[in-house]
C-alpha atoms as a PDB file:
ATOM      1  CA  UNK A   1      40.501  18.926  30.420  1.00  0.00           C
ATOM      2  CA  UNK A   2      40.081  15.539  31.866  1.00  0.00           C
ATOM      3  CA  UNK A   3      37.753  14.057  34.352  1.00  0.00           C
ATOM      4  CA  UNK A   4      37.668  10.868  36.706  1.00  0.00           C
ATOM      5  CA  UNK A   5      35.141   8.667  36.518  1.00  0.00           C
ATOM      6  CA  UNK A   6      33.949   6.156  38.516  1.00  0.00           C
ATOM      7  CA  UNK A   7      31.284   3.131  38.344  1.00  0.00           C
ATOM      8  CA  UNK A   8      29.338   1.185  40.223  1.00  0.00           C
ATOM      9  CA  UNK A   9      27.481  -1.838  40.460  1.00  0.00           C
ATOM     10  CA  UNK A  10      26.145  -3.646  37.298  1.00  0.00           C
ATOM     11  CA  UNK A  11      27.289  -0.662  34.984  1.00  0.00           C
ATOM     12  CA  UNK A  12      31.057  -2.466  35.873  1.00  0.00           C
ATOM     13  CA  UNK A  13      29.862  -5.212  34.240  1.00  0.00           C
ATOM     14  CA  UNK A  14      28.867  -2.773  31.031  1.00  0.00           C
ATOM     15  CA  UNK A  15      30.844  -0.279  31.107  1.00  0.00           C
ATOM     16  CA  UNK A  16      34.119  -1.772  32.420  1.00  0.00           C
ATOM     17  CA  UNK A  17      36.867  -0.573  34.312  1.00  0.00           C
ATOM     18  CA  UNK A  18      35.528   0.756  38.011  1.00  0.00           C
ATOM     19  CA  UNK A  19      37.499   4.101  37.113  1.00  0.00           C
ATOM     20  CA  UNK A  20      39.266   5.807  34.393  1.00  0.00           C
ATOM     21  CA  UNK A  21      40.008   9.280  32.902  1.00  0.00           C
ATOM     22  CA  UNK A  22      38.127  10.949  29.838  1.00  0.00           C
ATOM     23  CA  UNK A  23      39.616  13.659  28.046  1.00  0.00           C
ATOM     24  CA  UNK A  24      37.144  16.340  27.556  1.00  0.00           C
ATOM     25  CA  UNK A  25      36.776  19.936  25.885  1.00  0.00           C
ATOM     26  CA  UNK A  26      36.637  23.083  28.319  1.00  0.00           C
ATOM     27  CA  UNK A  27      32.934  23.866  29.076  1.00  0.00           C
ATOM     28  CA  UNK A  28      31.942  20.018  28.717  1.00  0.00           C
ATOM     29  CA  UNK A  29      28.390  19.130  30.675  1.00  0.00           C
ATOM     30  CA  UNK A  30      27.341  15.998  32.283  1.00  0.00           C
ATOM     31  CA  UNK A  31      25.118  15.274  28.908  1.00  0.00           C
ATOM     32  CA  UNK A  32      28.681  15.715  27.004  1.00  0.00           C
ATOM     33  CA  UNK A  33      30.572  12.989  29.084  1.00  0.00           C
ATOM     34  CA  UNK A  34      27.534  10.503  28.989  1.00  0.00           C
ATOM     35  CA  UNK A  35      27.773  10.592  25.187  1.00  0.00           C
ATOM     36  CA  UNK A  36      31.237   9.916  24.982  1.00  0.00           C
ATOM     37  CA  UNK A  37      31.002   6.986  27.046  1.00  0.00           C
ATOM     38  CA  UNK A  38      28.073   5.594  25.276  1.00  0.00           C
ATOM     39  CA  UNK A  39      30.458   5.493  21.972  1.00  0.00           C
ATOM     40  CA  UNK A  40      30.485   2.188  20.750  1.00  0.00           C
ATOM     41  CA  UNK A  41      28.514   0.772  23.311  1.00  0.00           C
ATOM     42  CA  UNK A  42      24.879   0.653  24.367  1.00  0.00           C
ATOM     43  CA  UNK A  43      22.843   4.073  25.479  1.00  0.00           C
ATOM     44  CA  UNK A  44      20.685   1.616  26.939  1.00  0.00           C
ATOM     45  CA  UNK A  45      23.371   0.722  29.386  1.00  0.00           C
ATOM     46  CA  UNK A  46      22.949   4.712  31.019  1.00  0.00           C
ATOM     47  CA  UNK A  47      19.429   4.602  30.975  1.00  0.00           C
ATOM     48  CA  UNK A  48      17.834   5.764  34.493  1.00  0.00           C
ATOM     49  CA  UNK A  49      21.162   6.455  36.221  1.00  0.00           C
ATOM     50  CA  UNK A  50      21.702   9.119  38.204  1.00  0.00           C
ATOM     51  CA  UNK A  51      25.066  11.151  37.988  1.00  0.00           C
ATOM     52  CA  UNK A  52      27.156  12.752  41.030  1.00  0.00           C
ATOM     53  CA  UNK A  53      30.159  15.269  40.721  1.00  0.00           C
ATOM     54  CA  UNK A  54      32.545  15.576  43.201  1.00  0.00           C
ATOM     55  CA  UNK A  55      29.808  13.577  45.552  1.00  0.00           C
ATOM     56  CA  UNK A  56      27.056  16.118  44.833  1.00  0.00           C
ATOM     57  CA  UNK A  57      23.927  14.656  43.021  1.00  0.00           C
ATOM     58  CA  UNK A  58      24.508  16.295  39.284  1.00  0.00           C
ATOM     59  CA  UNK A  59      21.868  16.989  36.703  1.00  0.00           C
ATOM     60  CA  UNK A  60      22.321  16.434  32.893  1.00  0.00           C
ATOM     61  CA  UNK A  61      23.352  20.224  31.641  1.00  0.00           C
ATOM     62  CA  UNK A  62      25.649  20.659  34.835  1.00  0.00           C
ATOM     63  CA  UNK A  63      29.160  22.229  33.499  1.00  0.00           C
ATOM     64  CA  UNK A  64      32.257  19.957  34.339  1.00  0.00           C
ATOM     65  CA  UNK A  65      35.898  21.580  34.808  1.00  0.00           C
ATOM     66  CA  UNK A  66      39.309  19.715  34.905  1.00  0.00           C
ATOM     67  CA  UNK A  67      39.951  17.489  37.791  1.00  0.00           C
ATOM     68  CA  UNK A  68      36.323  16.650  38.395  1.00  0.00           C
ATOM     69  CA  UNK A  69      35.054  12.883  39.882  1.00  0.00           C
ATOM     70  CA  UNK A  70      31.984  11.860  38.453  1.00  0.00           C
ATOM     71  CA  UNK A  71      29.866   9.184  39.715  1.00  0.00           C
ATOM     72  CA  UNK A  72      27.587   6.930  37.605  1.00  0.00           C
ATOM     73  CA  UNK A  73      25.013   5.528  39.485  1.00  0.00           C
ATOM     74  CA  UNK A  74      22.513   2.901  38.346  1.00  0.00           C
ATOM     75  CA  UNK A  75      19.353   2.384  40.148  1.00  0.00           C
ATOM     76  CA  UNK A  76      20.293   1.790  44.182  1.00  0.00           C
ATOM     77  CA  UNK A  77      19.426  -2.057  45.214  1.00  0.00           C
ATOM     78  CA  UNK A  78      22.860  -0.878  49.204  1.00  0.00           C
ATOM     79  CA  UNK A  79      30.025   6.759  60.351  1.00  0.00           C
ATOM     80  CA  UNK A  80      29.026   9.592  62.980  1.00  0.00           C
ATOM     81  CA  UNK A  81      26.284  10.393  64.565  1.00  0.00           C
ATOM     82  CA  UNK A  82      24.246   7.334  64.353  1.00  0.00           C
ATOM     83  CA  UNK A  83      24.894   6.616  60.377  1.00  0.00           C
ATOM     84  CA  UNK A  84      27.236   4.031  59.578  1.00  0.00           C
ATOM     85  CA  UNK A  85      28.942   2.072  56.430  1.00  0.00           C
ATOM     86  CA  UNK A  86      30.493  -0.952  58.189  1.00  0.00           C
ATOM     87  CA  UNK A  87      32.234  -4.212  57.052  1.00  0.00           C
ATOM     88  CA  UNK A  88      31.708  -5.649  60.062  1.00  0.00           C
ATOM     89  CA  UNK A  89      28.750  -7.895  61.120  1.00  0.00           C
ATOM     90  CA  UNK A  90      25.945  -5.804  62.653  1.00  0.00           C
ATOM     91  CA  UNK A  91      24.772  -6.499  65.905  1.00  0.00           C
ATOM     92  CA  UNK A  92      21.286  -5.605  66.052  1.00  0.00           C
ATOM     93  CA  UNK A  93      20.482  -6.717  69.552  1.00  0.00           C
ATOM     94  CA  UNK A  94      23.530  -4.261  71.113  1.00  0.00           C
ATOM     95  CA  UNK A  95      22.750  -1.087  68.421  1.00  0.00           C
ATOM     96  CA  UNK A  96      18.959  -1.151  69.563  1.00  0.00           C
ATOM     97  CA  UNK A  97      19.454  -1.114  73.148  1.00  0.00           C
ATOM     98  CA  UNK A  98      21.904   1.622  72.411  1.00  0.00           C
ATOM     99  CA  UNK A  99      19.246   3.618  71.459  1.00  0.00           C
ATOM    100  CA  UNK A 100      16.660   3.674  73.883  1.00  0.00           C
ATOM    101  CA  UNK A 101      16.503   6.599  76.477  1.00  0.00           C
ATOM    102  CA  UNK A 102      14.383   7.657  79.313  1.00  0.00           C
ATOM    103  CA  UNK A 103      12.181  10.049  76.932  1.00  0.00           C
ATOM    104  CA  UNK A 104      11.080   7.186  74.485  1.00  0.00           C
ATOM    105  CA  UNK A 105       7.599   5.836  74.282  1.00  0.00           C
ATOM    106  CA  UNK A 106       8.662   3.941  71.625  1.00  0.00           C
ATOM    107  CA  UNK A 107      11.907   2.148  69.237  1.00  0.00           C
ATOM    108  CA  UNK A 108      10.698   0.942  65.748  1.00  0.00           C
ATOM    109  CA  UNK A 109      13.758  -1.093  64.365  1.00  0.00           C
ATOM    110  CA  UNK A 110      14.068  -2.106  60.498  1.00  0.00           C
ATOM    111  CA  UNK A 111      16.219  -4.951  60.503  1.00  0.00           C
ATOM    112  CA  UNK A 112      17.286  -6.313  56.722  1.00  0.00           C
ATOM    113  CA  UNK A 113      18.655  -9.699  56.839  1.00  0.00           C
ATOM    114  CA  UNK A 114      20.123 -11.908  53.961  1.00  0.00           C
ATOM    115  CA  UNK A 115      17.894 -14.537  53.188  1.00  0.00           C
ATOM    116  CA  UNK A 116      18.477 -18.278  51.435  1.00  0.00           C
ATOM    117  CA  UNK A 117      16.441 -17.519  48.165  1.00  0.00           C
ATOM    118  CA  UNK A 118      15.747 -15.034  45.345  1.00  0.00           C
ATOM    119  CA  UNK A 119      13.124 -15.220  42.580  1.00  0.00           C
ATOM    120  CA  UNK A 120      13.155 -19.250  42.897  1.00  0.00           C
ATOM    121  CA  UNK A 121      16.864 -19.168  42.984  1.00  0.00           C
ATOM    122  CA  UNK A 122      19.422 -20.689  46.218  1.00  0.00           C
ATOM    123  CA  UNK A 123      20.899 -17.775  47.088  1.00  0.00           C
ATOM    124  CA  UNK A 124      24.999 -18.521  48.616  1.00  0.00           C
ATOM    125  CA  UNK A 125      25.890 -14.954  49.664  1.00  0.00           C
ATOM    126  CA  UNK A 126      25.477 -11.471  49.040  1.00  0.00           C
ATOM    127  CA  UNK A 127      28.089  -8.576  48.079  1.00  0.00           C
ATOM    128  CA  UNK A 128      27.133  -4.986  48.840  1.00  0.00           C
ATOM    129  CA  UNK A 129      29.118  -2.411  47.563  1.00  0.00           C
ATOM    130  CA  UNK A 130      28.452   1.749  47.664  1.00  0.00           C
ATOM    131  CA  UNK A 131      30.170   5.045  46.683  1.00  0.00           C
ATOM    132  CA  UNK A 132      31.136   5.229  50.191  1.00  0.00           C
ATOM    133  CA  UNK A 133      31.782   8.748  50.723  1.00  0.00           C
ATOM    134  CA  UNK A 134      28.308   9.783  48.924  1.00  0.00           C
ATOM    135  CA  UNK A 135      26.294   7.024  50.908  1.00  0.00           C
ATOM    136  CA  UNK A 136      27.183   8.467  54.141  1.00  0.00           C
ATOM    137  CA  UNK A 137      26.582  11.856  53.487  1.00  0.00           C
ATOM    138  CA  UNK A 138      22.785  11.001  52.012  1.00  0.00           C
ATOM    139  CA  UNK A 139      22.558   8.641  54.650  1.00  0.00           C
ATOM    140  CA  UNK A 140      23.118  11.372  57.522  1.00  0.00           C
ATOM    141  CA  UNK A 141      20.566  13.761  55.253  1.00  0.00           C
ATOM    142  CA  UNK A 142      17.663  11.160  55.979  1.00  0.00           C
ATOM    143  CA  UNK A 143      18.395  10.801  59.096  1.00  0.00           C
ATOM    144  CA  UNK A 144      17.942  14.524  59.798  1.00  0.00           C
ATOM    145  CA  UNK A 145      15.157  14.702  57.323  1.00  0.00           C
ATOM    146  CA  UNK A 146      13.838  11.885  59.730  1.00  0.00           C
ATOM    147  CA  UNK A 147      13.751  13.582  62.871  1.00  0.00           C
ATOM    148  CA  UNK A 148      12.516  17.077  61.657  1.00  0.00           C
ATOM    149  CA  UNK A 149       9.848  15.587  59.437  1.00  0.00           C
ATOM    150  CA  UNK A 150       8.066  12.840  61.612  1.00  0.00           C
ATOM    151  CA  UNK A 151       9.317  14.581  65.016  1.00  0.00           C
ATOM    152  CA  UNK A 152      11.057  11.987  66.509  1.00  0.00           C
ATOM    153  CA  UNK A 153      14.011  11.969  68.955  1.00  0.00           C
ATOM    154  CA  UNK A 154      16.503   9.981  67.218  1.00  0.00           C
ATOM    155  CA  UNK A 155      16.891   7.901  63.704  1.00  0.00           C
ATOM    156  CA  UNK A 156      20.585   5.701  63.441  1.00  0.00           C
ATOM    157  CA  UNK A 157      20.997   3.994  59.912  1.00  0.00           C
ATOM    158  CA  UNK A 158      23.675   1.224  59.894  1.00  0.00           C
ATOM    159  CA  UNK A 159      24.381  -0.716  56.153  1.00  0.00           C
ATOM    160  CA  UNK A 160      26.785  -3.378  55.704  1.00  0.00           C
ATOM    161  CA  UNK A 161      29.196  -3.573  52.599  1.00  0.00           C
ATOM    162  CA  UNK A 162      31.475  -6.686  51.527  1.00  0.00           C
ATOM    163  CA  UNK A 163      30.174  -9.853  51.571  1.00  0.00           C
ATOM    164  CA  UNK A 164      27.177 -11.172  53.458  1.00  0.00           C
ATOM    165  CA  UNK A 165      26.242 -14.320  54.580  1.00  0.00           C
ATOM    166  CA  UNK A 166      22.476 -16.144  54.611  1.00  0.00           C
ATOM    167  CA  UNK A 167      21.183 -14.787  58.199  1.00  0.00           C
ATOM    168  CA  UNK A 168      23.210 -11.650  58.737  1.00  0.00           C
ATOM    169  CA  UNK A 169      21.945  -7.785  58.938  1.00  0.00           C
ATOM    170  CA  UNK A 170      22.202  -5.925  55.774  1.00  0.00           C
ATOM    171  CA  UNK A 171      21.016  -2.877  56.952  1.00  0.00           C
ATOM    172  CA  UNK A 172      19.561  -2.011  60.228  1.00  0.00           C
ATOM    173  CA  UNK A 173      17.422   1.822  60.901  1.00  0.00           C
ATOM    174  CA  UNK A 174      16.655   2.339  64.456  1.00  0.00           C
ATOM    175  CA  UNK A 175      13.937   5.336  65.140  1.00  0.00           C
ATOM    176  CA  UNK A 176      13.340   6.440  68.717  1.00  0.00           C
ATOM    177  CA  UNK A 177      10.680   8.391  69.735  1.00  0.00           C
ATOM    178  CA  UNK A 178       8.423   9.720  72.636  1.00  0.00           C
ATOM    179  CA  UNK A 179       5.041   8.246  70.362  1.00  0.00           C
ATOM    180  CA  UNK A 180       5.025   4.846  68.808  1.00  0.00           C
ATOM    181  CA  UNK A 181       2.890   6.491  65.846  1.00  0.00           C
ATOM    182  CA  UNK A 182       5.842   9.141  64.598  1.00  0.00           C
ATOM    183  CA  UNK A 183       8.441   5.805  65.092  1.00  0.00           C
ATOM    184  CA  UNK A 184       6.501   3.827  62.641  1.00  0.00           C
ATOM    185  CA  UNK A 185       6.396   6.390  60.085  1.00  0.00           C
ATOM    186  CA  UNK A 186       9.968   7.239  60.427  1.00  0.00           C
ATOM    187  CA  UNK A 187      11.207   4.293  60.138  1.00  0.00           C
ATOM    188  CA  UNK A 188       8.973   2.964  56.992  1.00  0.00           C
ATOM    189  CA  UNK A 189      10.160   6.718  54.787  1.00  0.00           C
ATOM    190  CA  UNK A 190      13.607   5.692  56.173  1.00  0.00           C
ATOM    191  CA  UNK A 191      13.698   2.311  54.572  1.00  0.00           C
ATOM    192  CA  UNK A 192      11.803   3.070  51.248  1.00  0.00           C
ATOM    193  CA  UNK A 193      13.964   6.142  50.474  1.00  0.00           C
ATOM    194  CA  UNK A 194      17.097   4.542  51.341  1.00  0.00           C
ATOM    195  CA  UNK A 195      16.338   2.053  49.044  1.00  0.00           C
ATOM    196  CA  UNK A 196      15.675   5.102  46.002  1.00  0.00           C
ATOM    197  CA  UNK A 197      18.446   7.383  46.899  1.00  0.00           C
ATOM    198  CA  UNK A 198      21.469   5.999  48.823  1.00  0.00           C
ATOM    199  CA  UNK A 199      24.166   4.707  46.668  1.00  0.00           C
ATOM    200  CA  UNK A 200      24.901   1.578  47.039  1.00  0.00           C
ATOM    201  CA  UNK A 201      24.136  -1.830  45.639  1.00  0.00           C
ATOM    202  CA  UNK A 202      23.412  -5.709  45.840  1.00  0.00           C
ATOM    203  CA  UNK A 203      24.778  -8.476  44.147  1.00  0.00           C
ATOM    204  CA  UNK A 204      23.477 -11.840  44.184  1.00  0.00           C
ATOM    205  CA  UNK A 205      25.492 -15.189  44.086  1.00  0.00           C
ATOM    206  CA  UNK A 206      23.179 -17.897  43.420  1.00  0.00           C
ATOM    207  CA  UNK A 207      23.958 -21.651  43.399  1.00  0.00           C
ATOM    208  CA  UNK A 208      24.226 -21.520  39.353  1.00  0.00           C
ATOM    209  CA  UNK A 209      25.340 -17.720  39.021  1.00  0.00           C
ATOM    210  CA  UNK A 210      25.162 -14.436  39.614  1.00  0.00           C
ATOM    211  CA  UNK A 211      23.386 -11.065  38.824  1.00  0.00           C
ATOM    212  CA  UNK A 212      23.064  -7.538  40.438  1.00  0.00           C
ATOM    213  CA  UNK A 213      20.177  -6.887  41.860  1.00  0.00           C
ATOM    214  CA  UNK A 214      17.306  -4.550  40.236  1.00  0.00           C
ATOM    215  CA  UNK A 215      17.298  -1.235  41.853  1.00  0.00           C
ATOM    216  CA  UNK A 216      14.412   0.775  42.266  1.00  0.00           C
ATOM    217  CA  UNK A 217      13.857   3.780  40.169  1.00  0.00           C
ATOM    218  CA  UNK A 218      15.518   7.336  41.184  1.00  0.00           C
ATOM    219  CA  UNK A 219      13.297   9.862  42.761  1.00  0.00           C
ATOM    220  CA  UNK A 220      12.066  12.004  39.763  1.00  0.00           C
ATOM    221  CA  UNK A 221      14.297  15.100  39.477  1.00  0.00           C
ATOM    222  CA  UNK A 222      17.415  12.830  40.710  1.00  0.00           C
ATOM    223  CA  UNK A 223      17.764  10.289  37.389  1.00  0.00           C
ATOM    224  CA  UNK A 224      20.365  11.829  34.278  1.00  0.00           C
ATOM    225  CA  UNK A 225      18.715   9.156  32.231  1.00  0.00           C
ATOM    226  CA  UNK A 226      22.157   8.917  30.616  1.00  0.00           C
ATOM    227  CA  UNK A 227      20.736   6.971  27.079  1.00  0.00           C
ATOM    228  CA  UNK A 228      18.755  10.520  26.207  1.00  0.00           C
ATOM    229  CA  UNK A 229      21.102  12.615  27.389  1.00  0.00           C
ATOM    230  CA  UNK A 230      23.744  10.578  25.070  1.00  0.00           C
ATOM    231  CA  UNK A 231      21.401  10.972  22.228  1.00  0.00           C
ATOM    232  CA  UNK A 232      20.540  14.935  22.639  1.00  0.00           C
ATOM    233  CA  UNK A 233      24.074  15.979  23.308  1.00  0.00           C
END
Protein backbone atom coordinates (compact mmCIF):
# COMPACT_ATOMS: atom_id res chain seq x y z
CA UNK A 1 0.00 0.00 0.00
CA UNK A 2 1.27 3.48 -0.14
CA UNK A 3 0.76 6.51 1.95
CA UNK A 4 1.19 10.43 1.53
CA UNK A 5 3.14 12.17 3.63
CA UNK A 6 3.53 15.48 4.42
CA UNK A 7 6.04 17.84 6.51
CA UNK A 8 6.23 20.75 8.13
CA UNK A 9 8.33 23.30 9.45
CA UNK A 10 12.03 22.59 10.38
CA UNK A 11 11.57 18.73 9.72
CA UNK A 12 11.62 20.22 5.72
CA UNK A 13 14.82 21.22 6.39
CA UNK A 14 15.66 17.38 7.72
CA UNK A 15 13.66 15.41 6.20
CA UNK A 16 13.27 17.01 2.75
CA UNK A 17 10.72 17.13 0.29
CA UNK A 18 7.31 18.85 1.92
CA UNK A 19 5.46 15.61 0.54
CA UNK A 20 6.06 12.32 -0.97
CA UNK A 21 4.72 8.71 -1.13
CA UNK A 22 6.09 5.62 0.95
CA UNK A 23 5.38 2.28 -0.09
CA UNK A 24 4.27 0.28 2.80
CA UNK A 25 3.13 -3.41 3.75
CA UNK A 26 -0.74 -4.00 4.48
CA UNK A 27 -1.32 -3.64 8.28
CA UNK A 28 1.65 -0.99 8.58
CA UNK A 29 1.29 1.38 11.97
CA UNK A 30 2.36 4.86 12.49
CA UNK A 31 5.60 3.32 14.49
CA UNK A 32 6.22 1.31 11.01
CA UNK A 33 6.28 4.48 8.72
CA UNK A 34 8.42 6.55 11.28
CA UNK A 35 11.11 3.86 10.98
CA UNK A 36 11.25 3.82 7.45
CA UNK A 37 11.74 7.37 7.22
CA UNK A 38 14.35 7.49 9.82
CA UNK A 39 16.51 5.04 7.39
CA UNK A 40 19.62 6.59 6.76
CA UNK A 41 18.96 9.58 8.52
CA UNK A 42 18.75 10.80 12.10
CA UNK A 43 15.92 9.32 14.72
CA UNK A 44 16.79 12.33 16.45
CA UNK A 45 15.25 14.34 13.70
CA UNK A 46 11.43 12.63 14.84
CA UNK A 47 12.01 13.07 18.29
CA UNK A 48 8.88 14.82 20.13
CA UNK A 49 6.71 15.13 17.01
CA UNK A 50 3.40 14.50 16.98
CA UNK A 51 1.75 12.51 14.02
CA UNK A 52 -1.82 13.20 12.30
CA UNK A 53 -3.69 10.83 9.77
CA UNK A 54 -6.02 12.04 7.53
CA UNK A 55 -6.03 15.40 9.93
CA UNK A 56 -6.84 13.38 13.06
CA UNK A 57 -4.12 13.55 15.85
CA UNK A 58 -2.57 9.74 15.48
CA UNK A 59 -0.80 7.78 18.15
CA UNK A 60 2.29 5.52 17.52
CA UNK A 61 0.53 1.82 17.14
CA UNK A 62 -2.40 3.43 15.02
CA UNK A 63 -2.95 0.99 11.80
CA UNK A 64 -2.45 2.86 8.38
CA UNK A 65 -4.37 1.60 5.08
CA UNK A 66 -3.64 2.63 1.41
CA UNK A 67 -4.34 6.14 0.45
CA UNK A 68 -3.74 7.56 3.89
CA UNK A 69 -2.13 11.44 4.52
CA UNK A 70 0.01 11.54 7.34
CA UNK A 71 1.17 14.57 8.99
CA UNK A 72 4.52 15.01 10.80
CA UNK A 73 4.43 17.59 13.13
CA UNK A 74 7.36 18.99 15.11
CA UNK A 75 6.81 20.95 18.17
CA UNK A 76 4.14 24.03 17.23
CA UNK A 77 6.08 27.61 17.44
CA UNK A 78 1.92 29.10 14.35
CA UNK A 79 -12.29 30.40 8.85
CA UNK A 80 -15.97 30.27 10.38
CA UNK A 81 -17.30 31.08 13.25
CA UNK A 82 -14.82 33.37 14.72
CA UNK A 83 -11.53 31.10 13.88
CA UNK A 84 -9.52 32.16 11.11
CA UNK A 85 -6.14 31.23 9.02
CA UNK A 86 -5.60 34.44 7.01
CA UNK A 87 -2.82 35.82 4.71
CA UNK A 88 -3.98 38.97 5.04
CA UNK A 89 -2.85 41.64 7.59
CA UNK A 90 -5.00 41.50 10.74
CA UNK A 91 -6.75 44.35 11.85
CA UNK A 92 -6.99 44.20 15.44
CA UNK A 93 -8.69 47.48 16.11
CA UNK A 94 -11.89 46.43 13.57
CA UNK A 95 -11.95 42.39 14.83
CA UNK A 96 -12.23 43.64 18.57
CA UNK A 97 -14.94 46.01 18.17
CA UNK A 98 -16.56 43.26 16.21
CA UNK A 99 -16.85 41.47 19.16
CA UNK A 100 -18.31 43.37 21.76
CA UNK A 101 -22.15 43.05 22.48
CA UNK A 102 -24.64 44.46 24.81
CA UNK A 103 -24.21 41.36 27.34
CA UNK A 104 -20.36 41.87 27.88
CA UNK A 105 -18.84 43.10 31.07
CA UNK A 106 -15.78 42.53 29.64
CA UNK A 107 -13.26 41.83 26.08
CA UNK A 108 -9.75 40.45 26.99
CA UNK A 109 -7.78 40.63 23.60
CA UNK A 110 -4.32 38.69 23.03
CA UNK A 111 -2.71 40.50 20.42
CA UNK A 112 0.82 38.78 19.06
CA UNK A 113 2.83 41.15 17.13
CA UNK A 114 6.21 40.61 15.24
CA UNK A 115 8.84 42.23 16.96
CA UNK A 116 12.55 43.67 15.70
CA UNK A 117 14.70 41.11 17.77
CA UNK A 118 15.18 37.47 18.82
CA UNK A 119 17.67 36.01 21.32
CA UNK A 120 20.14 39.13 20.60
CA UNK A 121 19.53 38.71 16.96
CA UNK A 122 17.84 41.74 14.25
CA UNK A 123 15.06 40.06 13.31
CA UNK A 124 13.90 41.19 9.18
CA UNK A 125 10.62 39.23 8.94
CA UNK A 126 8.80 36.34 9.94
CA UNK A 127 7.21 33.30 7.84
CA UNK A 128 4.37 31.33 9.42
CA UNK A 129 3.31 28.38 7.89
CA UNK A 130 0.54 25.52 9.26
CA UNK A 131 -1.18 22.28 8.12
CA UNK A 132 -4.00 24.44 7.27
CA UNK A 133 -6.83 22.19 7.26
CA UNK A 134 -5.75 20.61 10.82
CA UNK A 135 -5.08 24.18 12.37
CA UNK A 136 -8.52 25.25 11.81
CA UNK A 137 -10.24 22.42 12.97
CA UNK A 138 -8.08 22.46 16.53
CA UNK A 139 -8.39 25.99 16.41
CA UNK A 140 -12.39 25.91 16.39
CA UNK A 141 -12.00 22.93 19.26
CA UNK A 142 -10.40 25.62 21.69
CA UNK A 143 -12.53 27.93 20.97
CA UNK A 144 -15.48 25.77 22.08
CA UNK A 145 -13.42 24.27 24.80
CA UNK A 146 -13.11 28.09 25.66
CA UNK A 147 -16.53 29.02 26.11
CA UNK A 148 -17.82 25.81 27.90
CA UNK A 149 -14.85 25.67 30.22
CA UNK A 150 -14.36 29.33 31.55
CA UNK A 151 -18.17 30.26 30.69
CA UNK A 152 -17.76 32.96 28.56
CA UNK A 153 -19.92 34.32 25.70
CA UNK A 154 -17.66 34.28 22.87
CA UNK A 155 -13.75 33.34 22.05
CA UNK A 156 -12.57 34.33 18.03
CA UNK A 157 -8.91 33.11 17.25
CA UNK A 158 -7.40 34.80 14.14
CA UNK A 159 -3.46 33.56 13.03
CA UNK A 160 -1.67 34.90 10.19
CA UNK A 161 0.41 32.65 7.71
CA UNK A 162 2.97 33.91 4.91
CA UNK A 163 5.24 36.37 5.65
CA UNK A 164 5.15 38.95 8.41
CA UNK A 165 6.56 42.09 8.81
CA UNK A 166 8.26 43.85 12.20
CA UNK A 167 4.91 45.47 13.79
CA UNK A 168 2.14 43.34 12.34
CA UNK A 169 -0.43 40.84 14.26
CA UNK A 170 0.60 37.30 14.26
CA UNK A 171 -2.15 36.04 15.98
CA UNK A 172 -4.92 37.82 17.63
CA UNK A 173 -7.70 35.75 20.42
CA UNK A 174 -10.54 37.89 21.34
CA UNK A 175 -12.68 36.50 24.55
CA UNK A 176 -15.95 38.22 25.40
CA UNK A 177 -17.65 37.80 28.38
CA UNK A 178 -20.36 39.08 30.89
CA UNK A 179 -17.26 38.97 33.92
CA UNK A 180 -13.84 40.36 33.32
CA UNK A 181 -12.50 37.39 35.64
CA UNK A 182 -13.76 34.29 33.16
CA UNK A 183 -12.23 36.75 30.04
CA UNK A 184 -8.85 36.72 31.56
CA UNK A 185 -8.69 33.13 32.05
CA UNK A 186 -9.99 32.35 28.68
CA UNK A 187 -7.97 34.14 26.95
CA UNK A 188 -4.48 33.20 28.85
CA UNK A 189 -5.55 28.85 28.28
CA UNK A 190 -6.33 30.16 24.74
CA UNK A 191 -2.91 31.49 24.04
CA UNK A 192 -0.74 28.88 25.96
CA UNK A 193 -2.52 25.90 24.35
CA UNK A 194 -2.50 27.29 21.01
CA UNK A 195 0.95 27.60 21.27
CA UNK A 196 1.21 23.40 22.39
CA UNK A 197 -1.34 22.06 20.07
CA UNK A 198 -2.22 24.03 16.90
CA UNK A 199 -0.14 23.19 13.97
CA UNK A 200 1.58 25.62 12.72
CA UNK A 201 4.99 27.21 12.85
CA UNK A 202 7.54 30.22 12.90
CA UNK A 203 10.45 30.91 11.04
CA UNK A 204 12.85 33.51 11.74
CA UNK A 205 14.90 35.63 9.17
CA UNK A 206 17.51 37.39 10.97
CA UNK A 207 19.94 40.00 9.55
CA UNK A 208 22.77 37.11 9.23
CA UNK A 209 20.32 34.01 8.78
CA UNK A 210 17.71 32.07 9.53
CA UNK A 211 16.26 29.30 11.85
CA UNK A 212 12.76 27.89 12.81
CA UNK A 213 11.67 28.71 15.80
CA UNK A 214 11.67 26.24 18.99
CA UNK A 215 8.27 24.95 19.61
CA UNK A 216 7.01 24.11 22.81
CA UNK A 217 6.60 20.57 23.83
CA UNK A 218 3.25 18.51 22.83
CA UNK A 219 0.70 18.02 25.48
CA UNK A 220 1.62 14.56 27.00
CA UNK A 221 -0.55 11.88 25.34
CA UNK A 222 -0.34 14.01 21.90
CA UNK A 223 3.74 13.54 21.05
CA UNK A 224 4.63 10.01 18.68
CA UNK A 225 8.14 10.72 19.80
CA UNK A 226 9.02 9.41 16.34
CA UNK A 227 13.09 8.55 17.33
CA UNK A 228 11.61 5.62 19.87
CA UNK A 229 9.03 4.65 17.95
CA UNK A 230 11.74 4.24 14.94
CA UNK A 231 13.86 2.28 17.26
CA UNK A 232 11.02 -0.20 18.80
CA UNK A 233 9.36 -0.90 15.52
Amino acid sequence: MQVSVLVFGVLKDWLGAEQSSVELPEGATVAQLLARLSEGRAAEALRGIAVSVNAEYAQRDQMLKDGDEVGLLPPVSGGADGVALTRERIDAEKLVAAAKSGADGAVVVFDGIVRDNSRGRQTLYLEYEGYEELALRQMRSLASEAISRFGVRDAQIVHRLGRLEIGETSVLIVVASAHRAQAFEACRWLIDTLKKTVPIWKKEIFVDGAVWAAGEPFPEGMAVDGARAAGDA
